[in-house]
N, C-alpha and C. Protein backbone atom coordinates (compact mmCIF):
# COMPACT_ATOMS: atom_id res chain seq x y z
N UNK A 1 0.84 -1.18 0.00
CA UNK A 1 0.00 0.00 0.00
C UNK A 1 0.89 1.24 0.00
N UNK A 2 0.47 1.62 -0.58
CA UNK A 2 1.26 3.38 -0.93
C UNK A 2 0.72 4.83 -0.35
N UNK A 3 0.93 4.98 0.92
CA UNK A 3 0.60 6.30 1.02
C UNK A 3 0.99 7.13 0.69
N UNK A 4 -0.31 8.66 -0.17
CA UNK A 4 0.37 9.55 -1.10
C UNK A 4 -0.10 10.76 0.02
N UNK A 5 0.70 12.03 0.44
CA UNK A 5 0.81 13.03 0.87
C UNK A 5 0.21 13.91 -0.16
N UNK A 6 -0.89 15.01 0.56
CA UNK A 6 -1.11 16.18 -0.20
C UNK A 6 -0.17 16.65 -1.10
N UNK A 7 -0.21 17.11 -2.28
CA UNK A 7 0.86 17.49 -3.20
C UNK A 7 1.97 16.57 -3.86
N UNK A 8 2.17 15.17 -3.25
CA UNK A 8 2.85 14.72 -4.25
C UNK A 8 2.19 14.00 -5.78
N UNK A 9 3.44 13.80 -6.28
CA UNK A 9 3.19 13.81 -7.54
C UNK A 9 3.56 12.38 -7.84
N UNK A 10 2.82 11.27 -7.23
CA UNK A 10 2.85 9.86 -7.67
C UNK A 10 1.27 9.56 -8.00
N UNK A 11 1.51 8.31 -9.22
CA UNK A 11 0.07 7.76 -9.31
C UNK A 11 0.15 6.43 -9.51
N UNK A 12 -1.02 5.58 -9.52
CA UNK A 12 -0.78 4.48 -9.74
C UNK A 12 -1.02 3.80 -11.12
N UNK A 13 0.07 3.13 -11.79
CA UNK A 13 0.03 3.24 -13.42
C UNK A 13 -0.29 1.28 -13.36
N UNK A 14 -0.81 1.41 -14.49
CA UNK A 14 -0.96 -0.62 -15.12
C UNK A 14 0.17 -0.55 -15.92
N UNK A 15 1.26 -1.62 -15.80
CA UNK A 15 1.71 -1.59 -16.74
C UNK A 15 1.49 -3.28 -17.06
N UNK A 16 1.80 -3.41 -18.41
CA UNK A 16 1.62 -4.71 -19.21
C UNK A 16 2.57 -4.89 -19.88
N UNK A 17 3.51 -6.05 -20.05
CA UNK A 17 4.61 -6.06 -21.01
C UNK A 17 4.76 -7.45 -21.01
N UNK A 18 5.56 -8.03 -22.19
CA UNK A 18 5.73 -9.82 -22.27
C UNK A 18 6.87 -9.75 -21.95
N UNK A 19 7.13 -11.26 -21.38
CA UNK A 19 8.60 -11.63 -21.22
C UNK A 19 8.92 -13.26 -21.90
N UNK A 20 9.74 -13.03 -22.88
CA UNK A 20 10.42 -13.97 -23.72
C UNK A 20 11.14 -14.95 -23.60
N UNK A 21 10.99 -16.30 -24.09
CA UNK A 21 12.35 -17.03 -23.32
C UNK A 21 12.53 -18.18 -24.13
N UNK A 22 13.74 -18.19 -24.52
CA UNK A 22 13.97 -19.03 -25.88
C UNK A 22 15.27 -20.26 -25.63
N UNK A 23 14.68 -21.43 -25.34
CA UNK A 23 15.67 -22.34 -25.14
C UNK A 23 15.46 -23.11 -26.32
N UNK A 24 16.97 -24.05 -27.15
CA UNK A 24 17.27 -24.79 -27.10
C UNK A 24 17.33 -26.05 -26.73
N UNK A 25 16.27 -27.02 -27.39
CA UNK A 25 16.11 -27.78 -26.23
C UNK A 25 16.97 -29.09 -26.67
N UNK A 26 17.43 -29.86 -25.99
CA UNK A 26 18.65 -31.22 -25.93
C UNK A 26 18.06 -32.14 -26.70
N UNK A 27 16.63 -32.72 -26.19
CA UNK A 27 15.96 -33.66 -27.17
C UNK A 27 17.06 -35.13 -27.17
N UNK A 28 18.20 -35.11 -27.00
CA UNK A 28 19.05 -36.46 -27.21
C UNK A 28 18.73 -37.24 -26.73
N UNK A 29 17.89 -37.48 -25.44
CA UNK A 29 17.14 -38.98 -25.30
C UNK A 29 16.00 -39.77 -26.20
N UNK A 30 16.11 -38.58 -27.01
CA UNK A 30 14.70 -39.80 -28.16
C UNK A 30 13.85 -38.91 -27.51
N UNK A 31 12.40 -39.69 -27.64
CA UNK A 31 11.11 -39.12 -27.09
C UNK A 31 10.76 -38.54 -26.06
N UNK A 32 10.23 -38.01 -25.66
CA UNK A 32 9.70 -37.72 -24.12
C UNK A 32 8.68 -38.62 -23.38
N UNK A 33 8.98 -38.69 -22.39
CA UNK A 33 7.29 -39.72 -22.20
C UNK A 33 6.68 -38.87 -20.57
N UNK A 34 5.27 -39.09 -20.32
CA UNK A 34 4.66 -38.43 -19.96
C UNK A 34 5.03 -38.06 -18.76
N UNK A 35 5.40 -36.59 -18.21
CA UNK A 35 5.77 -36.13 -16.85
C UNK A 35 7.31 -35.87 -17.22
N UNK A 36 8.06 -36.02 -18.26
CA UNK A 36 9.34 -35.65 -18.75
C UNK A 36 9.53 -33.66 -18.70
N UNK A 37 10.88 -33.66 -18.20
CA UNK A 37 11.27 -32.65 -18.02
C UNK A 37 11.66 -32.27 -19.26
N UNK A 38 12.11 -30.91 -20.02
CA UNK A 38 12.21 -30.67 -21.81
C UNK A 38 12.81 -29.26 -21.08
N UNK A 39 14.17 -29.36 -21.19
CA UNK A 39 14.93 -28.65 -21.10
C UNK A 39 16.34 -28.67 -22.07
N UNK A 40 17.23 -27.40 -21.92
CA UNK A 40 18.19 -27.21 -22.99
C UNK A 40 19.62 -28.41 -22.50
N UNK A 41 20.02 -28.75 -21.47
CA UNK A 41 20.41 -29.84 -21.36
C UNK A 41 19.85 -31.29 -20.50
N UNK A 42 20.84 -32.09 -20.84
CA UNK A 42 20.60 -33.28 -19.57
C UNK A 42 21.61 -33.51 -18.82
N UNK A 43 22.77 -32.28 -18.48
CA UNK A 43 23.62 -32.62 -17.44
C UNK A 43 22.80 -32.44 -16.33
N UNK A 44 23.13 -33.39 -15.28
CA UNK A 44 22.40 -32.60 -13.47
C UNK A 44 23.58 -32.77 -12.78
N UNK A 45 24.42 -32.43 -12.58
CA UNK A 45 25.92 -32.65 -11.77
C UNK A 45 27.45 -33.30 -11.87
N UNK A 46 26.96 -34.03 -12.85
CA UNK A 46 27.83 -34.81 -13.31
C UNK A 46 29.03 -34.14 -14.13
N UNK A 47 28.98 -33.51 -14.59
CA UNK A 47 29.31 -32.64 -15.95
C UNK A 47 29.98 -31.54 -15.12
N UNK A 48 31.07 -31.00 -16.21
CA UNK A 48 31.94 -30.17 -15.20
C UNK A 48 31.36 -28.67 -15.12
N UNK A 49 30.78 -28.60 -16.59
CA UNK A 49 30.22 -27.15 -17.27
C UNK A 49 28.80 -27.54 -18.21
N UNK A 50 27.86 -26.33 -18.16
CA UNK A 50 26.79 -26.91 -18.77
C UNK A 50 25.26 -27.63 -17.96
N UNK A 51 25.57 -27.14 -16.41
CA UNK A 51 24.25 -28.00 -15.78
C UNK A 51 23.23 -27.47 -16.01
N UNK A 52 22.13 -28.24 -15.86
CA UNK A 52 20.68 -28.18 -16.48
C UNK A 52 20.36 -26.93 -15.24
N UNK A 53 19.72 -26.25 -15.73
CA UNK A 53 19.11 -24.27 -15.31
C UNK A 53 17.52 -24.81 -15.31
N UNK A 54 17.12 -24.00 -14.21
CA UNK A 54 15.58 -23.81 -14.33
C UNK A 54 15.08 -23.08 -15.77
N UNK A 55 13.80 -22.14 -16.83
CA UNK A 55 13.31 -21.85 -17.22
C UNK A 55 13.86 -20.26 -16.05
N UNK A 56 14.64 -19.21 -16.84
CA UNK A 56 14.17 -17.58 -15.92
C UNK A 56 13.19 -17.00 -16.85
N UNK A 57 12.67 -16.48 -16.03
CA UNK A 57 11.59 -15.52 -16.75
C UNK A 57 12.47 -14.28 -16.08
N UNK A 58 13.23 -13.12 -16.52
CA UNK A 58 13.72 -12.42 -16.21
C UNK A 58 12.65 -10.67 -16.27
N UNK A 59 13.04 -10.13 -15.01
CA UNK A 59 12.41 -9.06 -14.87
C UNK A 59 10.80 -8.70 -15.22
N UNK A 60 9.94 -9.88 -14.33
CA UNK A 60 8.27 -9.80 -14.84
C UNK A 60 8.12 -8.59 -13.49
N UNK A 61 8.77 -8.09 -13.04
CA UNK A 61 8.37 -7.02 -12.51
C UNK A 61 9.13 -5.59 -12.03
N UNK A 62 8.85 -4.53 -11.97
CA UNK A 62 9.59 -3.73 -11.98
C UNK A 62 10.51 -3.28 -10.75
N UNK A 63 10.07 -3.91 -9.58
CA UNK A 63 11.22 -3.83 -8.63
C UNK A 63 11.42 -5.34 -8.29
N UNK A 64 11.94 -5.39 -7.18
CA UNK A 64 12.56 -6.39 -6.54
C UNK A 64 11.73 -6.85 -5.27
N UNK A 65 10.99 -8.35 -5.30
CA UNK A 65 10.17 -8.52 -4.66
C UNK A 65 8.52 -8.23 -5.01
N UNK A 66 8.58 -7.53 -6.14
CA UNK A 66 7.20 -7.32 -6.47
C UNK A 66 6.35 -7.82 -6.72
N UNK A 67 5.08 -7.64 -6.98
CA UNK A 67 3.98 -8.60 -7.57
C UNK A 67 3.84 -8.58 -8.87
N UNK A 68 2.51 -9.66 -8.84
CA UNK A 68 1.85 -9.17 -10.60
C UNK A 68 1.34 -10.25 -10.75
N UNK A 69 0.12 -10.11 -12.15
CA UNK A 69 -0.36 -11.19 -12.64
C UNK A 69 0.14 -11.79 -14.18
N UNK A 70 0.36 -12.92 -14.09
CA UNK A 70 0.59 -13.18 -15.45
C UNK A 70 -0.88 -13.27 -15.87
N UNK A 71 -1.11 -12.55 -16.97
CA UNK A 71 -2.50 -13.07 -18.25
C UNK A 71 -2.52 -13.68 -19.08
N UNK A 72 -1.47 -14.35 -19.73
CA UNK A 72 -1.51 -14.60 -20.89
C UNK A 72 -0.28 -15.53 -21.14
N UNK A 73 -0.21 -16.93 -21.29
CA UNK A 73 1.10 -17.65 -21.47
C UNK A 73 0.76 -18.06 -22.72
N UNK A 74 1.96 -17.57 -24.01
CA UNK A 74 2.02 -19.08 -24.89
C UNK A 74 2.89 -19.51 -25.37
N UNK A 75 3.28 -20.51 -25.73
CA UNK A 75 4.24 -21.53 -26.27
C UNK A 75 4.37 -21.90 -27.57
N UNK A 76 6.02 -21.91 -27.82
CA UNK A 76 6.05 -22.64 -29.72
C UNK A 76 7.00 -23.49 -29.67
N UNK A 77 7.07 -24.51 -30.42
CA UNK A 77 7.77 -25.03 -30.93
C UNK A 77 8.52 -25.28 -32.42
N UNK A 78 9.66 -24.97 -32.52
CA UNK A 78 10.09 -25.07 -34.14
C UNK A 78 10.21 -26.24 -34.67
N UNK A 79 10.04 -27.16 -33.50
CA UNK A 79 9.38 -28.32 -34.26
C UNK A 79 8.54 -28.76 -34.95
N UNK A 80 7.80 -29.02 -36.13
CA UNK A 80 6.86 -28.83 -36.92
C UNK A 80 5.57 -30.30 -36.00
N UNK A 81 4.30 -30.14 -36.54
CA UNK A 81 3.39 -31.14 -36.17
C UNK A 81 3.44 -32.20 -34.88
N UNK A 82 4.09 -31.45 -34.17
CA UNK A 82 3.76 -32.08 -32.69
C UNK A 82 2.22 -31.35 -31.72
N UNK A 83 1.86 -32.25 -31.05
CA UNK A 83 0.53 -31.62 -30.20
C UNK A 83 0.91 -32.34 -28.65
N UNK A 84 1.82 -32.05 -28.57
CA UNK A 84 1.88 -32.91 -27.03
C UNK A 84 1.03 -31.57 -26.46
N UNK A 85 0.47 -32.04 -24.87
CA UNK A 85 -0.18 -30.99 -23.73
C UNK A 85 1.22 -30.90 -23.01
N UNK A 86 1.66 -29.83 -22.28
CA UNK A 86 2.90 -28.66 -21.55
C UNK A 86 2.56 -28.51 -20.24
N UNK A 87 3.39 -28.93 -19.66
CA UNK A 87 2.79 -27.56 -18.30
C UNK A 87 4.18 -26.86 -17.56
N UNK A 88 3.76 -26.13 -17.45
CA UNK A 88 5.07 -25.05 -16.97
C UNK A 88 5.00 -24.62 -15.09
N UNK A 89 5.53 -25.72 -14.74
CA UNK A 89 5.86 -25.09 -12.84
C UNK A 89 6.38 -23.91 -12.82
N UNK A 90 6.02 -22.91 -11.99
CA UNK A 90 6.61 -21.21 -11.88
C UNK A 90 7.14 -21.62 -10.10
N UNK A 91 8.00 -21.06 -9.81
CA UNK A 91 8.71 -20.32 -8.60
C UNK A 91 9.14 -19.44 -8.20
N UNK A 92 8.97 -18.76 -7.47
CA UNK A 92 9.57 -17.07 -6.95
C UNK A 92 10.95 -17.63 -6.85
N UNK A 93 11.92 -18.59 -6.36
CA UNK A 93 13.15 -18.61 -6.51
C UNK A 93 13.74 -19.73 -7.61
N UNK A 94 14.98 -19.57 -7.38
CA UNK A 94 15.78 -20.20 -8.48
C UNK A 94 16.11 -21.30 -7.81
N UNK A 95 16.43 -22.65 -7.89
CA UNK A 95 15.84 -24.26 -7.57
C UNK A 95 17.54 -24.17 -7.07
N UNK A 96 17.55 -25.04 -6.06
CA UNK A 96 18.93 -25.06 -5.13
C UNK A 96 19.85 -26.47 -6.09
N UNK A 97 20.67 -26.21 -5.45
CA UNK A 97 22.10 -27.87 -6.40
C UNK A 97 20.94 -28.95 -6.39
N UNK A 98 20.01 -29.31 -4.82
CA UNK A 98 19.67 -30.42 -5.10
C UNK A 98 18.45 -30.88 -5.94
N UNK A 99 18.63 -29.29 -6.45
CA UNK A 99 16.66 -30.01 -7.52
C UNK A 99 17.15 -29.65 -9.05
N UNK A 100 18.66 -29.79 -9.03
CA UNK A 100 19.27 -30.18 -10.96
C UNK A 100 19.10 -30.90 -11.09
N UNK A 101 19.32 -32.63 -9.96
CA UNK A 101 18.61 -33.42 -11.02
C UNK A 101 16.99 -33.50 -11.64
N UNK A 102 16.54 -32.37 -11.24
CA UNK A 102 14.62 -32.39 -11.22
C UNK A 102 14.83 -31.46 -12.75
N UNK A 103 15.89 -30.97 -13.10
CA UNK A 103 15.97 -30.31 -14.25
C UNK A 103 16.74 -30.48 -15.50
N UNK A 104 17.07 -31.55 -15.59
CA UNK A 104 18.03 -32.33 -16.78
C UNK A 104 17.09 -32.58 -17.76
N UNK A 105 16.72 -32.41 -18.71
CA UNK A 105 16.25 -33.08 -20.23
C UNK A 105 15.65 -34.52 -19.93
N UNK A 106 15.02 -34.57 -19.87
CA UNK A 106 14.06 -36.24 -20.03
C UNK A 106 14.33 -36.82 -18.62
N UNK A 107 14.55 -35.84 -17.73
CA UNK A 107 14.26 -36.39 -16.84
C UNK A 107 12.83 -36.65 -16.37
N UNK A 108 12.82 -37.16 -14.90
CA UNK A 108 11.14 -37.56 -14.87
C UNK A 108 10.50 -36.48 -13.37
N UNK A 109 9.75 -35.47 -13.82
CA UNK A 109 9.43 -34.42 -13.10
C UNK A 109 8.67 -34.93 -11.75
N UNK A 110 9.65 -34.21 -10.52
CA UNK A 110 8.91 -34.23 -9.43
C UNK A 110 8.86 -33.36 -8.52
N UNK A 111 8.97 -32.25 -9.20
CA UNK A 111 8.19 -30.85 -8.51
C UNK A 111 6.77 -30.37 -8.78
N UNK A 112 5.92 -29.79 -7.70
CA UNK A 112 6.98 -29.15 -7.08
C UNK A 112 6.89 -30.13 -6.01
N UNK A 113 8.08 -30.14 -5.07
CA UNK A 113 8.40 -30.83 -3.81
C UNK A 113 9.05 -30.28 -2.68
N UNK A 114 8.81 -31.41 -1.32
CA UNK A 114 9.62 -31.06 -0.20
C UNK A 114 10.93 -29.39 -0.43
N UNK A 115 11.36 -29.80 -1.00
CA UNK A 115 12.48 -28.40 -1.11
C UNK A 115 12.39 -27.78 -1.89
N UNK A 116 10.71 -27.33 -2.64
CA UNK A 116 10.69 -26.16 -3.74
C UNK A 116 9.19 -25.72 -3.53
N UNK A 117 8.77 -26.46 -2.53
CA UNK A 117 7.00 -26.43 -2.48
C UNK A 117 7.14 -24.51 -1.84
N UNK A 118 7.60 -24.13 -1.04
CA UNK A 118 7.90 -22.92 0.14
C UNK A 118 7.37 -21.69 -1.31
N UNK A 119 8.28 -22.25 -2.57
CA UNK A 119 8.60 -21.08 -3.63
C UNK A 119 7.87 -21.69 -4.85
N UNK A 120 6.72 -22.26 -4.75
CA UNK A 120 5.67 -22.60 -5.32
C UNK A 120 4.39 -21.91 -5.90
N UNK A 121 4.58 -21.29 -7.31
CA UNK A 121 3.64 -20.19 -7.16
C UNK A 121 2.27 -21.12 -7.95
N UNK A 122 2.02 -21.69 -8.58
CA UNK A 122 1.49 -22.27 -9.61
C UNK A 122 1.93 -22.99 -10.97
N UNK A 123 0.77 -23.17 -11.71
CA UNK A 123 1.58 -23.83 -13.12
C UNK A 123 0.53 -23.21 -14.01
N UNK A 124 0.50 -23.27 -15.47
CA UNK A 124 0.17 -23.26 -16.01
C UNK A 124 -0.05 -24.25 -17.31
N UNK A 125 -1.24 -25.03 -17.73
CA UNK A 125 -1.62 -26.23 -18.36
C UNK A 125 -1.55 -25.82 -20.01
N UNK A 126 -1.17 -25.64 -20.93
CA UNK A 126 -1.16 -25.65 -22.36
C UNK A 126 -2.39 -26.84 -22.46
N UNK A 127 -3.13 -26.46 -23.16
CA UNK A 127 -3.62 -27.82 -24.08
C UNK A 127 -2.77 -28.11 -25.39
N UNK A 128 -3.15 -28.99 -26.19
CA UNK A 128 -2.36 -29.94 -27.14
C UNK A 128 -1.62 -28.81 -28.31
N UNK A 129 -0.68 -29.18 -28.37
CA UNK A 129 -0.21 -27.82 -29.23
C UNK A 129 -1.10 -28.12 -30.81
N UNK A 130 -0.88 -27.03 -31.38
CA UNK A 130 -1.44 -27.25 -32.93
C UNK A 130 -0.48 -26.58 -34.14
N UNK A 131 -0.18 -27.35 -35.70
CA UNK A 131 0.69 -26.72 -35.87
C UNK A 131 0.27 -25.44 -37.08
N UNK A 132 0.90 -24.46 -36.89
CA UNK A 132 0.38 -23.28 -37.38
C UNK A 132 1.47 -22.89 -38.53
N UNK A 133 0.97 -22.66 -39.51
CA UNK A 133 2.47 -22.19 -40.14
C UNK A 133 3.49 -23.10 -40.06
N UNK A 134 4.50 -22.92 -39.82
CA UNK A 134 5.58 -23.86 -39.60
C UNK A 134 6.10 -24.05 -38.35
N UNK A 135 5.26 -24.03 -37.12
CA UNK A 135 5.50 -24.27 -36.03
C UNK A 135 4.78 -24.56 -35.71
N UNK A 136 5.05 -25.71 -34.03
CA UNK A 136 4.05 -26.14 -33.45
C UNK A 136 3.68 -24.67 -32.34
N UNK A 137 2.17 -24.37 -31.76
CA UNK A 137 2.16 -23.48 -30.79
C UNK A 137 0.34 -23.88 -30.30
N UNK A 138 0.90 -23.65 -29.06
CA UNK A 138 -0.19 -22.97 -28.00
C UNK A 138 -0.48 -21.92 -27.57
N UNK A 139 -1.50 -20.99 -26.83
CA UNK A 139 -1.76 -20.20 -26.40
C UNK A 139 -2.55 -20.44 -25.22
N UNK A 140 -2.68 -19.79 -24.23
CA UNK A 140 -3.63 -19.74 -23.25
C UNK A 140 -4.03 -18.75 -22.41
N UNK A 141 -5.27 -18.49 -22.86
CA UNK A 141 -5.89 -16.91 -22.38
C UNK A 141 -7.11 -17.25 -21.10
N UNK A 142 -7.57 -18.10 -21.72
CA UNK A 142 -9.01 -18.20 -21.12
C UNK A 142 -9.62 -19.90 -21.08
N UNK A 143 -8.76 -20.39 -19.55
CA UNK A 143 -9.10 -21.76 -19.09
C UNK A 143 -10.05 -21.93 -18.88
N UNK A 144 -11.32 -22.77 -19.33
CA UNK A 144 -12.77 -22.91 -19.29
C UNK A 144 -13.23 -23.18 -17.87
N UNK A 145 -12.38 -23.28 -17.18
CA UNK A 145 -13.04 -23.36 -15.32
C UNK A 145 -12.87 -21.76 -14.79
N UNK A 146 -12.52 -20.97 -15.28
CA UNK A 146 -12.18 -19.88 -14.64
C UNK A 146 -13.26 -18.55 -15.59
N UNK A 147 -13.09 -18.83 -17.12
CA UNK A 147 -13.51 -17.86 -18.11
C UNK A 147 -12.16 -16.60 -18.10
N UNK A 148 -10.89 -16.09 -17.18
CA UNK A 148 -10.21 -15.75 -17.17
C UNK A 148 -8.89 -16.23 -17.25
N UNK A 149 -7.79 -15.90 -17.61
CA UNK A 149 -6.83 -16.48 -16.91
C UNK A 149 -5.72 -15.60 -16.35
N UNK A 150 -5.33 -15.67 -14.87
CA UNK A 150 -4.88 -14.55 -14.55
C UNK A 150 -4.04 -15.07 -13.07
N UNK A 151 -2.81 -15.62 -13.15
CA UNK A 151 -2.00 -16.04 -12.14
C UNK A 151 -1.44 -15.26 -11.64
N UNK A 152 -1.50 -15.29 -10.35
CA UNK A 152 -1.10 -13.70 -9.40
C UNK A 152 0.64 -14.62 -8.76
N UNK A 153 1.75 -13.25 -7.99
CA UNK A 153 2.92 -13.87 -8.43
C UNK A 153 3.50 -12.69 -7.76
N UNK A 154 4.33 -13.29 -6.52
CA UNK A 154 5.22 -12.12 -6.03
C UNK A 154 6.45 -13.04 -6.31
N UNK A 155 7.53 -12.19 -6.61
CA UNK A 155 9.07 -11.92 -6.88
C UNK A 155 9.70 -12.39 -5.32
N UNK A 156 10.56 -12.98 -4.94
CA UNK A 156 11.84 -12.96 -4.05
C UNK A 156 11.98 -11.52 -3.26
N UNK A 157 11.90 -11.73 -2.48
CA UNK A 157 12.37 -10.06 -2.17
C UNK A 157 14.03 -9.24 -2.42
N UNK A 158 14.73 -10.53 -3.51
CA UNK A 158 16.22 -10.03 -3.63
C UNK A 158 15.71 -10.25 -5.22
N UNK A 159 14.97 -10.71 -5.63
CA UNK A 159 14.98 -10.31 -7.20
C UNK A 159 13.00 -9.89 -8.11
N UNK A 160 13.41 -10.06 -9.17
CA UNK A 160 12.39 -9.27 -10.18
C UNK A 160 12.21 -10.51 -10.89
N UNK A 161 13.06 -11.78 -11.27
CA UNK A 161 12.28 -12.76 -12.13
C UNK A 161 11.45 -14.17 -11.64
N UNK A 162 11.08 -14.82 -12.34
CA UNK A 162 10.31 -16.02 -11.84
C UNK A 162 11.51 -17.41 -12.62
N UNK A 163 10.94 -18.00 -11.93
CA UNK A 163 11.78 -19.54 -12.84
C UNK A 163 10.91 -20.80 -12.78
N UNK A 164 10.77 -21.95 -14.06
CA UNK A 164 10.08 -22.72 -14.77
C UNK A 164 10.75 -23.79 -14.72
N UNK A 165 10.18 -24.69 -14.62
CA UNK A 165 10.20 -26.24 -14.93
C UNK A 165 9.07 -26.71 -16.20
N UNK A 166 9.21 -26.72 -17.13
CA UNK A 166 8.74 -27.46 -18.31
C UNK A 166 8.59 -29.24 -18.80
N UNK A 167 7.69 -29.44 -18.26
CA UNK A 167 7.39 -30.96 -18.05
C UNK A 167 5.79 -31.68 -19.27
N UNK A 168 6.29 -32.37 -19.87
CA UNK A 168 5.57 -32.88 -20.84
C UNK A 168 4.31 -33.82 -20.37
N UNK A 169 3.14 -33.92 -20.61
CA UNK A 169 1.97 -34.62 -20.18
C UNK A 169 1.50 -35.41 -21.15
N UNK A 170 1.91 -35.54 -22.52
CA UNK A 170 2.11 -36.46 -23.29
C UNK A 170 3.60 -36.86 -23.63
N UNK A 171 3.13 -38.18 -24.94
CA UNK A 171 4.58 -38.62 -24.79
C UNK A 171 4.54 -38.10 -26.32
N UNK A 172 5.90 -37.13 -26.82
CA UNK A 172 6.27 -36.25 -28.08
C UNK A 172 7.81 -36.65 -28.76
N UNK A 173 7.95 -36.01 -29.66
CA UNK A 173 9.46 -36.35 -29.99
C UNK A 173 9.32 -34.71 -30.76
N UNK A 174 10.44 -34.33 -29.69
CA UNK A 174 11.27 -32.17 -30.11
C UNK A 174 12.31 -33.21 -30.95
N UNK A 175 12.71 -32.54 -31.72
CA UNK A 175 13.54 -32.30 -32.59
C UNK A 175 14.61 -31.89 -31.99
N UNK A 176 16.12 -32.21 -31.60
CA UNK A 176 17.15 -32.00 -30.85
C UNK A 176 17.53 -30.38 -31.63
N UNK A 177 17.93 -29.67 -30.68
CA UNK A 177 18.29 -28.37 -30.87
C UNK A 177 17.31 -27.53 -31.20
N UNK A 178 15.91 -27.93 -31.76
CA UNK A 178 15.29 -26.77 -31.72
C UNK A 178 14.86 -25.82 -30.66
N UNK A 179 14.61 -25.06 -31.04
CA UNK A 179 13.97 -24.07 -30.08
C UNK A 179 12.16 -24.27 -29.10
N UNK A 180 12.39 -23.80 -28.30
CA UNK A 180 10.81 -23.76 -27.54
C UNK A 180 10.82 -22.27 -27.03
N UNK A 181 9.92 -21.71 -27.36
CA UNK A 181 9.79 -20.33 -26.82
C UNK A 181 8.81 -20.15 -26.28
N UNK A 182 8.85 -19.65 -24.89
CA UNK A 182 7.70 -19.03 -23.96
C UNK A 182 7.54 -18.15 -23.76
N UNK A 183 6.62 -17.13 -23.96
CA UNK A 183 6.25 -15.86 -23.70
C UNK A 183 5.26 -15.63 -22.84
N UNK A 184 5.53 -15.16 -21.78
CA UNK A 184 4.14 -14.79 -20.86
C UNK A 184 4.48 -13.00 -20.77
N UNK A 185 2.67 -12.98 -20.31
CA UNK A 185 2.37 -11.25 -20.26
C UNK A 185 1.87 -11.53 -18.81
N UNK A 186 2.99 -10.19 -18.50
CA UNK A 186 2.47 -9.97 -16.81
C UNK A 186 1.72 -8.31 -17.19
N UNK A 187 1.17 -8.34 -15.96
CA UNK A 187 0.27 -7.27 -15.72
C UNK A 187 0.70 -6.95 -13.70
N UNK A 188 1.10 -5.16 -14.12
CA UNK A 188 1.14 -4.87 -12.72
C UNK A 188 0.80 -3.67 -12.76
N UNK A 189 0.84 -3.45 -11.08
CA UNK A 189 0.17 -1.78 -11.04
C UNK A 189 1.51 -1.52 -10.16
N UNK A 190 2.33 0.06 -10.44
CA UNK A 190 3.05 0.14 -10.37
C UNK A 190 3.17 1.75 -9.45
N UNK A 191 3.83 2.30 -8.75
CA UNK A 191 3.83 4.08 -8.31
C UNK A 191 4.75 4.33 -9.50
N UNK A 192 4.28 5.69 -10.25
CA UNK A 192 4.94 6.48 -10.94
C UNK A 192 4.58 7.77 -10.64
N UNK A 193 5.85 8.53 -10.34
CA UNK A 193 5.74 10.13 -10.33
C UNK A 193 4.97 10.84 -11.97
N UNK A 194 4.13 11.61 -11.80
CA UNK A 194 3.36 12.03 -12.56
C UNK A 194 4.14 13.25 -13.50
């Protein structure tokens, strides 16, 4: 809450903006099968350089610790004619050494859990992708149990982004090295001097 003093010159603004995120994905185990992790590698510790990273969604808000709603998630693949269903785990923090192996490429997803549940914000469900043009893609605006869709989402109080786990609910075959791109639109209300 923001208390404003006679005469100053703050107001409260919406702002709306997307945030982009374009991995690479490993694909070298062959297929995915259902509850598979689809990330840009499959090192989890082993490996000297190169360990498997959560999904950042970098800067969905304008300070540090902030809120907001995401409205709007969607997904592509440059893989052509795949329809697998997606779902994307969100966290206010970034996943500790011991949940890389929960983030390696074909691994088998088991978040959120015991040591990530605390920084557990939600997920978001893709239905079956469809292919458009020359890519596979989803969108999701408006989940038929809600008529809205609108995931609310505070930040770390030491940072501004969110971070993803990308886990498959069918069984698909990505194309090694292509790309998967996620774009979500956050929505916040923000103080700006007038």
């Amino acid at each position: 809450m923001v208390l404003r003093e006679p005469g100053d010159n703050l107001d409260m603004v919406q702002l709306i903006h997307d945030v982009r995120v374009v991995k690479a994905i490993d694909a070298s185990g062959g297929a995915y099968g259902t509850c598979s992790v689809i990330n840009d590698t499959d090192c989890c510790g082993d490996c000297t350089n190169d360990l498997a990273e959560a999904w950042e969604f970098p800067n969905m808000v304008s300070g540090k610790g902030e809120s907001g709603y995401i409205t709007k998630a969607r997904i592509e693949s440059e893989t052509e004619s795949i329809t697998p269903k997606l779902t994307l785990y969100l966290f206010k923090q970034e996943p500790t050494p011991a949940d890389l192996v929960r983030l390696a490429d074909g691994s088998i997803n088991n978040s959120p859990c015991a040591t990530n549940i605390a920084d557990y914000i939600g997920k978001i469900d893709w239905p079956a992708l469809e292919t458009i043009g020359t890519e596979s893609y989803s969108n999701q605006t408006v989940p038929a149990s809600t008529g809205t869709f609108r995931l609310p989402f505070r930040c770390a109080p030491t940072s501004r982004n969110l971070y993803g786990i990308l886990v498959s609910r069918d069984a698909f075959t990505q194309t090694a090295g292509d790309d998967i791109i996620i774009t979500l639109t956050v929505e916040e209300m923000a103080v700006r001097e007038n």
